[in-house]
N, C-alpha and C. Protein backbone atom coordinates (compact mmCIF):
# COMPACT_ATOMS: atom_id res chain seq x y z
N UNK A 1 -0.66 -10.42 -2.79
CA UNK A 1 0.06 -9.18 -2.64
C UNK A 1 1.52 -9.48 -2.29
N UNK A 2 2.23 -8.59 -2.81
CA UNK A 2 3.95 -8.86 -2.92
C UNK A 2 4.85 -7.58 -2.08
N UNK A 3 5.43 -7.65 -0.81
CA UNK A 3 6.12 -6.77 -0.50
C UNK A 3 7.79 -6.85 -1.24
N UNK A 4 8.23 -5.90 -1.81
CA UNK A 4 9.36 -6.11 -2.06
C UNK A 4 10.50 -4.86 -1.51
N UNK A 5 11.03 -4.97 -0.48
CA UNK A 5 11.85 -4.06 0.45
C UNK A 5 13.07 -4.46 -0.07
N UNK A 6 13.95 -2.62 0.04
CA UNK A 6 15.57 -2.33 -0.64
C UNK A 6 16.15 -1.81 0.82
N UNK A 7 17.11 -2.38 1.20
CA UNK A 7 17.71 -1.71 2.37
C UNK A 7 18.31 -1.08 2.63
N UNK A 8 18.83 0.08 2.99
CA UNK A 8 19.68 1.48 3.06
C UNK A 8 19.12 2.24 4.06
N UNK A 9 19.82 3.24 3.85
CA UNK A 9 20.13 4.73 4.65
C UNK A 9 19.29 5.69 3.74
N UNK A 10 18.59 6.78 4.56
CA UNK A 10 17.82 7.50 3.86
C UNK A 10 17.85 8.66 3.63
N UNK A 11 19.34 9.12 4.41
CA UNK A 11 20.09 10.77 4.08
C UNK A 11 20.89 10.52 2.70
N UNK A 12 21.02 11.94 2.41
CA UNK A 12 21.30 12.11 1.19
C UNK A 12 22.73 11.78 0.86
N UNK A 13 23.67 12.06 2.06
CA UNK A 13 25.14 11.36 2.11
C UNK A 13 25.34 10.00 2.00
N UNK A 14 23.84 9.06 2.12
CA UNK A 14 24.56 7.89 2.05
C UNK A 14 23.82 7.27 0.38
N UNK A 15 23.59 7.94 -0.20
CA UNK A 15 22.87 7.62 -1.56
C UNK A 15 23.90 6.86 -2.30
N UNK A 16 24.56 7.05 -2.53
CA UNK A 16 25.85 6.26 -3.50
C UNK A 16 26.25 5.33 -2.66
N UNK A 17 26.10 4.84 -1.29
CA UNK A 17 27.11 4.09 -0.91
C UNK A 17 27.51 2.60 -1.28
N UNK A 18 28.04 1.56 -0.92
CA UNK A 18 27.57 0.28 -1.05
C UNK A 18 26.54 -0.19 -0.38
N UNK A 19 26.04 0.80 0.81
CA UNK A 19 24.94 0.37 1.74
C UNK A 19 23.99 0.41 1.04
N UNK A 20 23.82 1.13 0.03
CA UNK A 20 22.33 1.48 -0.24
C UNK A 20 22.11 0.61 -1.33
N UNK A 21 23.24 -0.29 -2.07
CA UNK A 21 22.45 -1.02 -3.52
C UNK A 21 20.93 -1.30 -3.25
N UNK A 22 20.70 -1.97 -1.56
CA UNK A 22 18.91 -2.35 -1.82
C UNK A 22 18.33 -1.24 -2.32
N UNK A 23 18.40 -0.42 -1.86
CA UNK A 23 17.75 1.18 -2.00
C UNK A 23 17.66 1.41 -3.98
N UNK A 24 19.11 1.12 -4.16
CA UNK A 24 18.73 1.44 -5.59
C UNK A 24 18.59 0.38 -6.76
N UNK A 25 18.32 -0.60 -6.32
CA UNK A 25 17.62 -1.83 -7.20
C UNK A 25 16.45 -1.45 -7.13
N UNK A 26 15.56 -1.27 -5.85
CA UNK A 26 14.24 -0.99 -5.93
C UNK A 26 13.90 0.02 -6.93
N UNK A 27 14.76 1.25 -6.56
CA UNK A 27 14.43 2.30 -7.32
C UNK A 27 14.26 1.74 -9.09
N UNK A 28 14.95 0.43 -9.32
CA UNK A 28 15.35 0.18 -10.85
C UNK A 28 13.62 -0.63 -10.72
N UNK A 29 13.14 -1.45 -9.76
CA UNK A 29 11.82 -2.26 -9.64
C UNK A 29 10.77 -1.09 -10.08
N UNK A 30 10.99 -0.10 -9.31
CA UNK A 30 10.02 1.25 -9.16
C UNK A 30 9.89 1.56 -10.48
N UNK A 31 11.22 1.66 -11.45
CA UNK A 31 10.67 2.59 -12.59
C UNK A 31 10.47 1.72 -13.88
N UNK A 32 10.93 0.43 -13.62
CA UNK A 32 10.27 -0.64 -14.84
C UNK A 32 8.99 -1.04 -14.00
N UNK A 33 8.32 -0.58 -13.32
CA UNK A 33 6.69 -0.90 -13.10
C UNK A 33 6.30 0.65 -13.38
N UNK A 34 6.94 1.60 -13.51
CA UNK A 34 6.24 2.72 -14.47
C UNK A 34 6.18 3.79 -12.58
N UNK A 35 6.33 3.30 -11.82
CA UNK A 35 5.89 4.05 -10.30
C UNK A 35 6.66 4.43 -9.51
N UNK A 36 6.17 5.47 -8.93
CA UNK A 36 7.57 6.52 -7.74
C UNK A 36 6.84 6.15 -6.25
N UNK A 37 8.20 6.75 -5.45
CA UNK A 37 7.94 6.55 -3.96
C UNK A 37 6.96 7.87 -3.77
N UNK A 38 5.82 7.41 -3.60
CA UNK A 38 5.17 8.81 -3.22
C UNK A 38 4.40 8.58 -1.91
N UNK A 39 4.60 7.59 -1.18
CA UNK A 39 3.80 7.46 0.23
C UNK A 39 4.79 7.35 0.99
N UNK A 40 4.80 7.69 2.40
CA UNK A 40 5.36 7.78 3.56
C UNK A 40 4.66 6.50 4.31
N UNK A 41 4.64 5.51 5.18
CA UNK A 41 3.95 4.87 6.05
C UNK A 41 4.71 3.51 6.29
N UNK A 42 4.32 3.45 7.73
CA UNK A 42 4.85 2.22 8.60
C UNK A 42 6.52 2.34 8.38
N UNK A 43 6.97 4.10 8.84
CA UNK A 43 8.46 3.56 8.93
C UNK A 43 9.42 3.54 7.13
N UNK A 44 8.80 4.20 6.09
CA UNK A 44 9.45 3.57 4.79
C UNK A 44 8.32 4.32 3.83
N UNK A 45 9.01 4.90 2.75
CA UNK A 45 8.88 4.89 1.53
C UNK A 45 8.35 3.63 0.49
N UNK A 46 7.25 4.51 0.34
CA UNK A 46 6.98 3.04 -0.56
C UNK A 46 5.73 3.62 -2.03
N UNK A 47 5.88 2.49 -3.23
CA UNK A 47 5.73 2.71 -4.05
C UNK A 47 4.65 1.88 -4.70
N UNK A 48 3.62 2.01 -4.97
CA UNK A 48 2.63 0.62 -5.10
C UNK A 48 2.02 0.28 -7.13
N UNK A 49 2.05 -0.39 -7.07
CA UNK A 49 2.09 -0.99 -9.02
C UNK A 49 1.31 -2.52 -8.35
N UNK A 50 1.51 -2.78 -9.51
CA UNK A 50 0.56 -3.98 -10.04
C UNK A 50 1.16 -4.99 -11.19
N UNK A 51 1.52 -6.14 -10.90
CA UNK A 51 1.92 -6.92 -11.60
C UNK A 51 0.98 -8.42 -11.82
N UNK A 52 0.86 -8.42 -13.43
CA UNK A 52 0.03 -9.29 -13.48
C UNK A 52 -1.49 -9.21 -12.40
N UNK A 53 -1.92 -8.23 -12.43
CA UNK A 53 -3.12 -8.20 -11.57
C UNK A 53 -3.18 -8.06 -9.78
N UNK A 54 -1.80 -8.58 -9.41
CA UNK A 54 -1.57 -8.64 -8.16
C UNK A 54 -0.54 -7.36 -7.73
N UNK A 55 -1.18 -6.66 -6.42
CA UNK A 55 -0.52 -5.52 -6.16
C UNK A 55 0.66 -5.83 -5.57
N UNK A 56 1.70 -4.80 -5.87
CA UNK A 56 3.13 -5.19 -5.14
C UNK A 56 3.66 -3.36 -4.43
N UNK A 57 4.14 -3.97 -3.50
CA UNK A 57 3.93 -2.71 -2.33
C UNK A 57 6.01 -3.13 -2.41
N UNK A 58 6.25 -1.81 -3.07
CA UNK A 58 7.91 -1.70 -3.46
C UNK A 58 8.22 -0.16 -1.86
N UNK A 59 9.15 -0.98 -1.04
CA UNK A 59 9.77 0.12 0.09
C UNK A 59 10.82 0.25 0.56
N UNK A 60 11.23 1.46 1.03
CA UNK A 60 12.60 2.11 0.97
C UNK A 60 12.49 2.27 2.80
N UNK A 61 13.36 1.52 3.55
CA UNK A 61 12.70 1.96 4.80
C UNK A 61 13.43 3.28 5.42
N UNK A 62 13.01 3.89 6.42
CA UNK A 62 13.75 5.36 6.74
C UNK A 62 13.91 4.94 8.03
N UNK A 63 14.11 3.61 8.44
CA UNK A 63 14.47 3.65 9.75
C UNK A 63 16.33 3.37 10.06
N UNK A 64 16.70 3.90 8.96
CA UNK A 64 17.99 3.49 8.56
C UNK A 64 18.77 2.11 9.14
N UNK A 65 19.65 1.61 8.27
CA UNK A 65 19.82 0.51 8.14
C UNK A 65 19.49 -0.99 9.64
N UNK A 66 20.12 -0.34 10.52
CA UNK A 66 20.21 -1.03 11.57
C UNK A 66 18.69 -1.43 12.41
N UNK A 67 17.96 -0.62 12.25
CA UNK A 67 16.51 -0.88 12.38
C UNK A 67 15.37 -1.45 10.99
N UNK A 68 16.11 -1.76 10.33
CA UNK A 68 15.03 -2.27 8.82
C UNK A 68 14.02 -2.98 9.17
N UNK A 69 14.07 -3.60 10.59
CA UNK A 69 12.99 -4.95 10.72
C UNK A 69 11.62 -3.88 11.18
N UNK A 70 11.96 -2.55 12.09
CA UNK A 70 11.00 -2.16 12.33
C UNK A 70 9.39 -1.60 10.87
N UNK A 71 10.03 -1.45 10.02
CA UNK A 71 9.30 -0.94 8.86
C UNK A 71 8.83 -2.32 8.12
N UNK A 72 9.41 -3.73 7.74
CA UNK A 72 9.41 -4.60 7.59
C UNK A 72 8.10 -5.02 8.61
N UNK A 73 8.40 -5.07 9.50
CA UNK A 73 7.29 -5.85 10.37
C UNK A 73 5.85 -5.26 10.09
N UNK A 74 6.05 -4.01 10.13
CA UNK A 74 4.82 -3.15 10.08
C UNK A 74 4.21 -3.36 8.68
N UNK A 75 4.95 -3.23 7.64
CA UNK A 75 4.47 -3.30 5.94
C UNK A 75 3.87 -4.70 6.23
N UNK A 76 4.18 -6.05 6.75
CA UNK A 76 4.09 -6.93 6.48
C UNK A 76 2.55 -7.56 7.39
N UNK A 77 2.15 -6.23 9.16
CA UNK A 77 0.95 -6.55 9.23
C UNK A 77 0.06 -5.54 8.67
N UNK A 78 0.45 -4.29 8.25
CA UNK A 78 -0.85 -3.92 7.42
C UNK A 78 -1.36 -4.10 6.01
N UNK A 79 -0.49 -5.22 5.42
CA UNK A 79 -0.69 -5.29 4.17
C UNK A 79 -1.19 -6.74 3.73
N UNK A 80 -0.91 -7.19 5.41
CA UNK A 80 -1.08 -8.91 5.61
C UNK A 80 0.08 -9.45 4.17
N UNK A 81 0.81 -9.41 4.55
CA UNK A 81 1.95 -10.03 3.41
C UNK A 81 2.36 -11.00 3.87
N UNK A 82 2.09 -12.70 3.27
CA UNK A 82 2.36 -13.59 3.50
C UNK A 82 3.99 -14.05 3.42
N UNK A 83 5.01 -14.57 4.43
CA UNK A 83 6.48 -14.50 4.60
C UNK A 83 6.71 -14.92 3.09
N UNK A 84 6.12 -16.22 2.38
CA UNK A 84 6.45 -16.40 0.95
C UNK A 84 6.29 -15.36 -0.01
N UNK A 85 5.44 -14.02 0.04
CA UNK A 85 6.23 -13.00 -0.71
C UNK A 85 6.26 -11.94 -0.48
N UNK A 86 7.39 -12.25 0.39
CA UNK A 86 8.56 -10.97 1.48
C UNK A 86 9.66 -11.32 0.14
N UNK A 87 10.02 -10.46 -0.35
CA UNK A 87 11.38 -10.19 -0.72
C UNK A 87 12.02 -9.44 -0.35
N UNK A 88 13.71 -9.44 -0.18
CA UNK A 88 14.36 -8.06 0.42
C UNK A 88 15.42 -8.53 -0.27
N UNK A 89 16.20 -7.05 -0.67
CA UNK A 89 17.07 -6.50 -1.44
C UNK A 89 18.11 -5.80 -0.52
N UNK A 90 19.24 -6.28 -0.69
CA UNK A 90 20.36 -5.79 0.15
C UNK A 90 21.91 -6.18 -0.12
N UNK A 91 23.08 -5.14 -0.22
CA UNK A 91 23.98 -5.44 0.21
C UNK A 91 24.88 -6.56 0.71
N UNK A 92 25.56 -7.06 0.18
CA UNK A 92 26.44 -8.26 1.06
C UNK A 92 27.74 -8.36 0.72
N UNK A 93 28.23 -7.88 1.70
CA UNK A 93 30.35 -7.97 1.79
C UNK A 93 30.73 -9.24 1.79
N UNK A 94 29.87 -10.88 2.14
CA UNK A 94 30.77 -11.96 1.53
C UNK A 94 30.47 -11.93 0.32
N UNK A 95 29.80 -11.34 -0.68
CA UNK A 95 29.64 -11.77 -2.33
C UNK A 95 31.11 -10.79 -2.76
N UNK A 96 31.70 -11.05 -4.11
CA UNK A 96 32.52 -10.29 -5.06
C UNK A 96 31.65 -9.39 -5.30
N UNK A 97 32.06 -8.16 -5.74
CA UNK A 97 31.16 -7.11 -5.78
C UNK A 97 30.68 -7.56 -7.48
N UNK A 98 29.49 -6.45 -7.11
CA UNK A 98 28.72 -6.85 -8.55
C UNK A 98 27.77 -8.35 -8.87
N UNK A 99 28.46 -9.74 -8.08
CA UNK A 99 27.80 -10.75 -7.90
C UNK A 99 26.09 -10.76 -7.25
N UNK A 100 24.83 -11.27 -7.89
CA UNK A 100 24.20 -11.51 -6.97
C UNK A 100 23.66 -12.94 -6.99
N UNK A 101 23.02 -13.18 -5.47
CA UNK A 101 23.05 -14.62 -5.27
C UNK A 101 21.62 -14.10 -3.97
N UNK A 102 20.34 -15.06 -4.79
CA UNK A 102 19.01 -15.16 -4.22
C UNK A 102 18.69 -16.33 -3.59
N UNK A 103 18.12 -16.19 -2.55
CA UNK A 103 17.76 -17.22 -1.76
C UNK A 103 16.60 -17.43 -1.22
N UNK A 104 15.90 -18.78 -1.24
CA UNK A 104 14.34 -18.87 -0.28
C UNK A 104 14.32 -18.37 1.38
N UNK A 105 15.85 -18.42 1.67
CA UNK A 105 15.49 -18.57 3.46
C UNK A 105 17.09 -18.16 3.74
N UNK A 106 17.62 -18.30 5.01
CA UNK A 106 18.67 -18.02 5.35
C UNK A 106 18.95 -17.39 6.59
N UNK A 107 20.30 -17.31 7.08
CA UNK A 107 20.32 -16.32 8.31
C UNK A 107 20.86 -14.65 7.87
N UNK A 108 21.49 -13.99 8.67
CA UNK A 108 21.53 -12.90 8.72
C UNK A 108 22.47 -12.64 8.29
N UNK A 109 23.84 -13.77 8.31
CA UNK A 109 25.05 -13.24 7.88
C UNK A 109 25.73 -11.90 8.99
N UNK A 110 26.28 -11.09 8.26
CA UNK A 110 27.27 -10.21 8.57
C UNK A 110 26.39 -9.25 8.79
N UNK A 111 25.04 -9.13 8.19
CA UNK A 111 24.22 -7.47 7.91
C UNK A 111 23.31 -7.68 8.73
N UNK A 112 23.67 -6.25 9.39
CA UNK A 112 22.67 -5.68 10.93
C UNK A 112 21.21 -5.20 10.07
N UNK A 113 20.94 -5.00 9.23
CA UNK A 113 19.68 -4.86 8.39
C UNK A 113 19.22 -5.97 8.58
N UNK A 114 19.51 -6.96 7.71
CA UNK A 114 18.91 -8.64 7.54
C UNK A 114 18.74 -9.11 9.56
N UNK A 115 20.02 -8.68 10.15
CA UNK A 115 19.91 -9.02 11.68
C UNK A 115 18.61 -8.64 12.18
N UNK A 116 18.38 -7.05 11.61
CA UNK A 116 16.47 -6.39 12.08
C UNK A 116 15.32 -6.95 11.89
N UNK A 117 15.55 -7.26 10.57
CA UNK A 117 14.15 -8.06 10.01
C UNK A 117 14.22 -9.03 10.66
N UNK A 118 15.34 -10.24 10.36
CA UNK A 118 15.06 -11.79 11.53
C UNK A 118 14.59 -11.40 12.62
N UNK A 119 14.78 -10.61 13.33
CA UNK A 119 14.80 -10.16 15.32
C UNK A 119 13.57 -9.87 15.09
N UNK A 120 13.03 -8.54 14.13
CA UNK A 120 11.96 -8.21 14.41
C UNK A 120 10.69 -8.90 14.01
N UNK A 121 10.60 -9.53 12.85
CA UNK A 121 9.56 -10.28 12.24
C UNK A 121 9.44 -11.90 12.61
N UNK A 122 10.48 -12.16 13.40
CA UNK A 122 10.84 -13.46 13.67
C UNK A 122 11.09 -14.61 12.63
N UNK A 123 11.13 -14.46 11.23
CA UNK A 123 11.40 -15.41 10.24
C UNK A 123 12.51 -15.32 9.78
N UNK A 124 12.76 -16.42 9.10
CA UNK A 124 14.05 -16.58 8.47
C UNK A 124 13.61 -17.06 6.55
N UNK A 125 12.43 -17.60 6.75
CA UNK A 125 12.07 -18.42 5.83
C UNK A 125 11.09 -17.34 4.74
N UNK A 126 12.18 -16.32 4.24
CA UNK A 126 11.75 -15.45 2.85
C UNK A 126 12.68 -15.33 1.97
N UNK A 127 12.08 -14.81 0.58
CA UNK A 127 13.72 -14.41 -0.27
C UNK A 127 14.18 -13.62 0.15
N UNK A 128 15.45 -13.76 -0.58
CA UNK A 128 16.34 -12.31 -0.60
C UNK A 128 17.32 -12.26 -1.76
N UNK A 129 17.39 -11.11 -2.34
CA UNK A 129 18.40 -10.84 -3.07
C UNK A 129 19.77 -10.26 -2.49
N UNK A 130 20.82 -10.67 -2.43
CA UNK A 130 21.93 -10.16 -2.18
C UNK A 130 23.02 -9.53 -3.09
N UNK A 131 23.43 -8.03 -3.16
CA UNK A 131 24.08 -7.83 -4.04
C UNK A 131 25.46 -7.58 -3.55
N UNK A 132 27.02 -8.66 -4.26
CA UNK A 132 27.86 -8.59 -3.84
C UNK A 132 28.52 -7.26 -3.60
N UNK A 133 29.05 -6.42 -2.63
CA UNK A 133 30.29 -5.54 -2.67
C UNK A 133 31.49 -5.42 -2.39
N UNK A 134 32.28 -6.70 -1.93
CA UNK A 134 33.13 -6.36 -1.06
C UNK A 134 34.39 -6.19 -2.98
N UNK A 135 35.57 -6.01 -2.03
CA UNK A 135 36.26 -5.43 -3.48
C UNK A 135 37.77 -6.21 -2.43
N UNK A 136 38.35 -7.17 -2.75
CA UNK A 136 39.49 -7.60 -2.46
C UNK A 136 40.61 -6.62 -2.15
N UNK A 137 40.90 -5.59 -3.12
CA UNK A 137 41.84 -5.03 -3.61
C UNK A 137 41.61 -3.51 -1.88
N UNK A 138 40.50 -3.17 -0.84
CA UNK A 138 40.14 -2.41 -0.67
C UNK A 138 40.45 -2.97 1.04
N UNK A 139 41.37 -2.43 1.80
CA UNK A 139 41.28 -3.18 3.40
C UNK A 139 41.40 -2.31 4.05
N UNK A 140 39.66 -1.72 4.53
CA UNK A 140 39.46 -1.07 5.58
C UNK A 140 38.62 -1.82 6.41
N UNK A 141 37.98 -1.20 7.53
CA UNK A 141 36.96 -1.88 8.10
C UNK A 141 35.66 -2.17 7.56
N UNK A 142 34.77 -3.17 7.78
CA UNK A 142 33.81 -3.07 6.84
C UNK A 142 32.75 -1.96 7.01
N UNK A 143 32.67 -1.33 8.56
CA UNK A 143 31.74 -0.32 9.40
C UNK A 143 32.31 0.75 7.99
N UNK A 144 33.64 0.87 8.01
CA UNK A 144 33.66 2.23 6.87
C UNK A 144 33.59 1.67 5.56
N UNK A 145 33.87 0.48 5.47
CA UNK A 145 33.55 -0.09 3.79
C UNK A 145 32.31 0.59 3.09
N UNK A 146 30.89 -0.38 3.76
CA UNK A 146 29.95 -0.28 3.62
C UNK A 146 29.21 1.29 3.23
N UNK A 147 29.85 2.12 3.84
CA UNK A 147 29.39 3.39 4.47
C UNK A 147 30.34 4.60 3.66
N UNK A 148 31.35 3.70 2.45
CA UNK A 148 32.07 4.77 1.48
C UNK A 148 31.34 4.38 0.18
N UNK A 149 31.36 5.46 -0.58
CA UNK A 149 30.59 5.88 -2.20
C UNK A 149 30.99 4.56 -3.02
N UNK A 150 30.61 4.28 -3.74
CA UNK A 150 30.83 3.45 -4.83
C UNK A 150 31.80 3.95 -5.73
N UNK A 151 32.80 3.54 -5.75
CA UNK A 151 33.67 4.00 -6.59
C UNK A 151 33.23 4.07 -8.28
N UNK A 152 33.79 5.07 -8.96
CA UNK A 152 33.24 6.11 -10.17
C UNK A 152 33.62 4.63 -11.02
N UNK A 153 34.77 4.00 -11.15
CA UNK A 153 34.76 2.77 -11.97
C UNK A 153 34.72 1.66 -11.94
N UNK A 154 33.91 1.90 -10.93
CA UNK A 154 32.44 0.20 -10.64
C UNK A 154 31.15 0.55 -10.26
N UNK A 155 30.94 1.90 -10.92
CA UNK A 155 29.68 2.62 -10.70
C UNK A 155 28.37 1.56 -11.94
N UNK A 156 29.20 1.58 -12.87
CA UNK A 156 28.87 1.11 -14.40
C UNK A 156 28.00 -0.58 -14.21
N UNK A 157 28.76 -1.74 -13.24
CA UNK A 157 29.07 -2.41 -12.65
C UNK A 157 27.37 -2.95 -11.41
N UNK A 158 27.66 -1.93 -10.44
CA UNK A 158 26.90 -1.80 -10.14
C UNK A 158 24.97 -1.38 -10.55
N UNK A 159 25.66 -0.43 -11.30
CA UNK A 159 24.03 -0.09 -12.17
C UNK A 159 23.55 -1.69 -13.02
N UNK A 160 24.42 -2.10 -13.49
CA UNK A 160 23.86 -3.33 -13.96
C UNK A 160 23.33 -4.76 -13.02
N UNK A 161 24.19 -4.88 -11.64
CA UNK A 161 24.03 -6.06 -10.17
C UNK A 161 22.39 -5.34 -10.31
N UNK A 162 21.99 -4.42 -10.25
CA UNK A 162 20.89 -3.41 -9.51
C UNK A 162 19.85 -4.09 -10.66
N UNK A 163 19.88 -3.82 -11.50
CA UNK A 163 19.14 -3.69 -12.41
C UNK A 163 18.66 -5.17 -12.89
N UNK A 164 19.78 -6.01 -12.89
CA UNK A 164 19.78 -7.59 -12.78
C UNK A 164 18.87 -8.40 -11.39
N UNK A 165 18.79 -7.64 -10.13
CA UNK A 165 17.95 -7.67 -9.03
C UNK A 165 16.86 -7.25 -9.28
N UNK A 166 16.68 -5.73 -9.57
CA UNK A 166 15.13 -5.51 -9.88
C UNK A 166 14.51 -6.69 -10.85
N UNK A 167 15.30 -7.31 -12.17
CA UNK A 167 14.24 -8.21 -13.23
C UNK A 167 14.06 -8.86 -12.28
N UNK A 168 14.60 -9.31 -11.69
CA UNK A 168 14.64 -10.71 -10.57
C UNK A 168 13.19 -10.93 -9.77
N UNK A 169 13.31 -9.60 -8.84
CA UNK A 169 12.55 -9.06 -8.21
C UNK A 169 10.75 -8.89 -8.98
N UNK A 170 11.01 -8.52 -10.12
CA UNK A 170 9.73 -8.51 -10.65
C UNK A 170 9.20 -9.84 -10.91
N UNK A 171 9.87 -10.75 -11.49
CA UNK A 171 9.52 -12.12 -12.06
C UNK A 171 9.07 -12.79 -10.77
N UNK A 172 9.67 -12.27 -9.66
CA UNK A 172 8.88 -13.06 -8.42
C UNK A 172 7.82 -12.64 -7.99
N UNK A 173 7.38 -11.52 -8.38
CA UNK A 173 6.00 -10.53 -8.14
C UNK A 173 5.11 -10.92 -9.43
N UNK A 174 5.53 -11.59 -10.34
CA UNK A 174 5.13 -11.86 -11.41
C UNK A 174 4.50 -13.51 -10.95
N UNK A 175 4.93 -13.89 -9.77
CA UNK A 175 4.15 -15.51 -9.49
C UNK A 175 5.17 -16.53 -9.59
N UNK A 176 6.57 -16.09 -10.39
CA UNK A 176 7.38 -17.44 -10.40
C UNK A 176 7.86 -17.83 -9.15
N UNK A 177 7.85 -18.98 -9.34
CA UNK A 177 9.30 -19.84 -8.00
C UNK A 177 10.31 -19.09 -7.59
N UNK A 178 10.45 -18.95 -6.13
CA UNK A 178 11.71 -18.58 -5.86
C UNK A 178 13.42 -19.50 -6.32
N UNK A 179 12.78 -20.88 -6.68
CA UNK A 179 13.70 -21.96 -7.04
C UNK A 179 13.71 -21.10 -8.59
N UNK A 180 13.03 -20.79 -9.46
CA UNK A 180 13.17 -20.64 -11.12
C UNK A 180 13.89 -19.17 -10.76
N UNK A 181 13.81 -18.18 -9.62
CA UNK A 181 14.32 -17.08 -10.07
C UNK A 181 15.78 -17.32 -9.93
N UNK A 182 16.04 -17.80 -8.88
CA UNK A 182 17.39 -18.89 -8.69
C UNK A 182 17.93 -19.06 -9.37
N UNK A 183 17.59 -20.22 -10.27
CA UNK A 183 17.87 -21.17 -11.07
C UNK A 183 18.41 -20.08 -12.35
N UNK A 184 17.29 -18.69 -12.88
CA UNK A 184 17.70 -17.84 -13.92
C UNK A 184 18.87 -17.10 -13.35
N UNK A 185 18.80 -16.16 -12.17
CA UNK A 185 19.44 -15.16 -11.68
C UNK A 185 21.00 -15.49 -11.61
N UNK A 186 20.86 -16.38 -10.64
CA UNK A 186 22.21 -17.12 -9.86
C UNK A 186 23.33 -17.47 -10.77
N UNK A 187 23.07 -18.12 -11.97
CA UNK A 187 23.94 -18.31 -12.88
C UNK A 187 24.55 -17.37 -13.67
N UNK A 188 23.47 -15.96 -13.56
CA UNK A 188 23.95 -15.51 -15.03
C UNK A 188 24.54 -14.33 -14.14
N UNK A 189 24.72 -14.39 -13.04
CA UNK A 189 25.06 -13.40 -12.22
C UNK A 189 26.69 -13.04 -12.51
């Protein structure tokens, strides 16, 4: 069994933001496995399909961003989800926007999300997809970076980082290596 968690905010003001790319890659995982968020539980939205025979439990958590580990922890003991396939989908202001860059393990970086899950689940040692946002050209703080809309002409941009995460995301629910999704993703990013 495969948890695969998108990280965001779960009011309707923050739907476009840069916070939410996890939020809407999943949504891109959700609808190339054919399935909607139709359950509420442990803290998160979540969406359940089947890949290759093995169930994959796709979630949106509602404990908004800064608490993600609490919904994380919980998906991960009632579903008994082994840390090797924890994936999480999220946001990251050191990537160029639009860049993404997957990893077996890692720390928390800059994001109080990724900070929840480490604190709360106590691991470090899962994937993650990271989708770049920061934008050179843009110098505010990152508290309001993160937390402003996606601009209308890198909307285009974005739908594709998202969509390039969800294949990602499936092929690892699909049984491959986190090294082969790497090895495909990372380059062509």
């Amino acid at each position: 069994m495969y948890l695969i968690v998108g990280l965001g905010n779960p009011d309707k003001k923050y739907e476009k933001t840069f916070h939410n790319v996890g939020y809407m890659a999943v949504g891109d995982v959700a609808e190339k496995l054919g399935v909607k968020f139709k359950k509420k539980e442990c803290e998160a939205l979540i969406a359940e399909a089947f890949v290759g025979g093995e169930k994959v439990i796709i979630a949106r958590p509602v404990t908004y961003m800064n608490n993600s580990g609490r919904a994380v922890k919980q998906l991960m003991a009632k579903y008994k989800i082994a840390p090797s396939n924890l994936l999480v989908i999220y946001d990251d202001y050191d990537l160029p926007k639009g860049k993404l860059r997957i990893r077996a393990a890692g720390s928390a970086g800059t994001h109080n999300g990724m900070r929840s899950i480490l604190g709360e689940t106590g691991l470090k040692d899962f994937a993650r997809i990271r989708i770049g946002i920061r934008d050179e050209a843009v110098n505010i703080p990152i508290v309001d970076y993160v937390l402003s809309e996606v601009r209308k002409e890198d909307y285009a941009l974005f739908i594709d980082a998202c969509g390039k995460a969800a294949e990602a995301a499936i092929e690892f629910a699909q049984g491959k290596t986190i090294d082969l999704v790497m090895g495909k993703f990372n380059s062509n990013a």
